[in-house]
C-alpha atoms as a PDB file:
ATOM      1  CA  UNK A   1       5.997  -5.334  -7.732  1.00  0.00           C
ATOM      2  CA  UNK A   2       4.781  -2.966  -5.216  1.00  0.00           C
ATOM      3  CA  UNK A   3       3.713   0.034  -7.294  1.00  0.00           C
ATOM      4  CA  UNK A   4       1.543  -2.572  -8.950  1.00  0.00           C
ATOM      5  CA  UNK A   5       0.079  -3.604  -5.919  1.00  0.00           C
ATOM      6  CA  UNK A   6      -0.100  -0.270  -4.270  1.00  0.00           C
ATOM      7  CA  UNK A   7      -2.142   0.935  -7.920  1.00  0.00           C
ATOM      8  CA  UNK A   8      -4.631  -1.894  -7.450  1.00  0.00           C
ATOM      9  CA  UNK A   9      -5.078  -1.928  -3.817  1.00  0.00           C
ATOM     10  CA  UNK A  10      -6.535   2.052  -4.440  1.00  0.00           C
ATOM     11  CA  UNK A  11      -8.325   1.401  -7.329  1.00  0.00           C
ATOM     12  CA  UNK A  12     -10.080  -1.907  -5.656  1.00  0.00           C
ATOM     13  CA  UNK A  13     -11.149   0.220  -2.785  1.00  0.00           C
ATOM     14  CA  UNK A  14     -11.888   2.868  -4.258  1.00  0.00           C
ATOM     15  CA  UNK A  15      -9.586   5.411  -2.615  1.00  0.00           C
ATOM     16  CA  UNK A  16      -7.664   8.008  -4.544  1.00  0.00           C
ATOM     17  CA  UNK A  17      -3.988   9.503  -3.479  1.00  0.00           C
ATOM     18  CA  UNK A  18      -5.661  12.922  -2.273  1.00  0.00           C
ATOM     19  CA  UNK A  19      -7.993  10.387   0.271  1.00  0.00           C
ATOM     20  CA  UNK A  20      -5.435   7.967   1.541  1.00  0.00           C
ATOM     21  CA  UNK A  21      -3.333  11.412   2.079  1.00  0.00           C
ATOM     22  CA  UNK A  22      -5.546  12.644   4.364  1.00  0.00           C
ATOM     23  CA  UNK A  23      -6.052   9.580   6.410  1.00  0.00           C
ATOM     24  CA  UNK A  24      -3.079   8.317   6.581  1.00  0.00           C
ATOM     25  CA  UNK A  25      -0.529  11.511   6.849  1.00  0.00           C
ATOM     26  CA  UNK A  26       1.495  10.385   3.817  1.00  0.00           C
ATOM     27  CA  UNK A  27       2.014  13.066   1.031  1.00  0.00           C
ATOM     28  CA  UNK A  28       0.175  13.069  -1.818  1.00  0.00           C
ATOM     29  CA  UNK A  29       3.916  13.714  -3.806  1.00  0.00           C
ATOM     30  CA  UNK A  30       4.889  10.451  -1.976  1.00  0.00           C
ATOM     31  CA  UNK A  31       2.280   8.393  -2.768  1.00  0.00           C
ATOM     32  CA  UNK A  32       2.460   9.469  -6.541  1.00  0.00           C
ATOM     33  CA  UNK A  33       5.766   9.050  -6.179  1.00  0.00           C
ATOM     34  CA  UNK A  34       5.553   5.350  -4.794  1.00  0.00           C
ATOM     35  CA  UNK A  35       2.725   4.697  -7.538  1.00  0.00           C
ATOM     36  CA  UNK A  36       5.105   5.021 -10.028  1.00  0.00           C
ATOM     37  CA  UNK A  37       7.783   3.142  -8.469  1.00  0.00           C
ATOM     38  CA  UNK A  38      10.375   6.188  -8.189  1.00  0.00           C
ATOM     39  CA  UNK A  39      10.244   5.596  -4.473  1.00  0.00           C
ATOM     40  CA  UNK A  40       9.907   2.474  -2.373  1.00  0.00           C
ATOM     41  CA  UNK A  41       8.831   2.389   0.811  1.00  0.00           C
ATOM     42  CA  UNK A  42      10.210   2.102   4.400  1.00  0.00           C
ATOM     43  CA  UNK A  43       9.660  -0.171   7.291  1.00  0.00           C
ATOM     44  CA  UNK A  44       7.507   2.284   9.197  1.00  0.00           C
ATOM     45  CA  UNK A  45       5.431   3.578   5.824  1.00  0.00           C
ATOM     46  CA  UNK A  46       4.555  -0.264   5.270  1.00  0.00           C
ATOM     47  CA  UNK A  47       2.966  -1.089   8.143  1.00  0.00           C
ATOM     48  CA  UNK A  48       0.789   2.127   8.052  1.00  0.00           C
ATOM     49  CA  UNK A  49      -0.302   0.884   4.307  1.00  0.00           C
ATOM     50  CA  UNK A  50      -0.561  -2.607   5.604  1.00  0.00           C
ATOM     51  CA  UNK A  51      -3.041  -1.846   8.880  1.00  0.00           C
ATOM     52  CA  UNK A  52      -4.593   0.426   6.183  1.00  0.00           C
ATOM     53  CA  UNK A  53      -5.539  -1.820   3.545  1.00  0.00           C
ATOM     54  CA  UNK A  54      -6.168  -4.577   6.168  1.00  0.00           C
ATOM     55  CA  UNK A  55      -3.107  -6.898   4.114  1.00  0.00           C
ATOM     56  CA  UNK A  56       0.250  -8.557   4.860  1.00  0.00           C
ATOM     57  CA  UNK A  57       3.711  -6.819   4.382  1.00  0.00           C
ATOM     58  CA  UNK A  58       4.106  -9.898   2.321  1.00  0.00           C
ATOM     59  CA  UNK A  59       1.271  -9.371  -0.266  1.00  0.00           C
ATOM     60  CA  UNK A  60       2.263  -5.332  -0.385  1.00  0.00           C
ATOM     61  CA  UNK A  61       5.820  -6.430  -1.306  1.00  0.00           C
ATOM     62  CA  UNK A  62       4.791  -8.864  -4.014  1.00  0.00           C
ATOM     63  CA  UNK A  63       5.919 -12.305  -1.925  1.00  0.00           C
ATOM     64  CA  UNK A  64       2.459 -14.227  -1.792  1.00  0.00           C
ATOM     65  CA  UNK A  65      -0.963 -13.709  -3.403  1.00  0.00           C
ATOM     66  CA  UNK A  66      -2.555 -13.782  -0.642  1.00  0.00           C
ATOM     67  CA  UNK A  67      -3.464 -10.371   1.285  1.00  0.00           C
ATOM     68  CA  UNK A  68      -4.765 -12.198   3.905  1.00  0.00           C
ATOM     69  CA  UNK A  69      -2.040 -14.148   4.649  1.00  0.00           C
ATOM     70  CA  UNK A  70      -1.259 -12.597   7.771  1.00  0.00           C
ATOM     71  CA  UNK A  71      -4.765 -13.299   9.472  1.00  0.00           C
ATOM     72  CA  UNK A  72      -3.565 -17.083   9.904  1.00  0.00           C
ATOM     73  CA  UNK A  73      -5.861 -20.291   9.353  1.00  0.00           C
END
């Protein structure tokens, strides 16, 4: 589930809501807001939090295992 995903992917680098606010432009309401799961994301938001965490739309929306799916090989 994304939420669960999104929770780990901060906590396993290390990066709280108030820091991935300020590099990334998202609100810090929306992020708590997507950490809890009252708010999905959209197209555009996901592939700022993919090129951000450096993983594939399909391991941020819970389809593989793999967050490196999308580098191939």
């Amino acid at each position: 589930m994304f939420k669960d995903i999104l929770k780990e992917l901060l906590q396993m680098h290390n990066i709280t809501a108030y820091q991935m606010s300020k590099e990334t432009g998202i609100s810090e309401a929306l992020i708590s807001h997507r950490k809890s799961g009252r708010q999905l994301p959209k197209y555009d938001s996901i592939n700022l939090l993919c090129d951000y965490f450096d993983v594939s739309a399909d391991y941020l929306l819970g389809r593989t295992d793999n967050p490196n799916s999308h580098k191939g090989g």
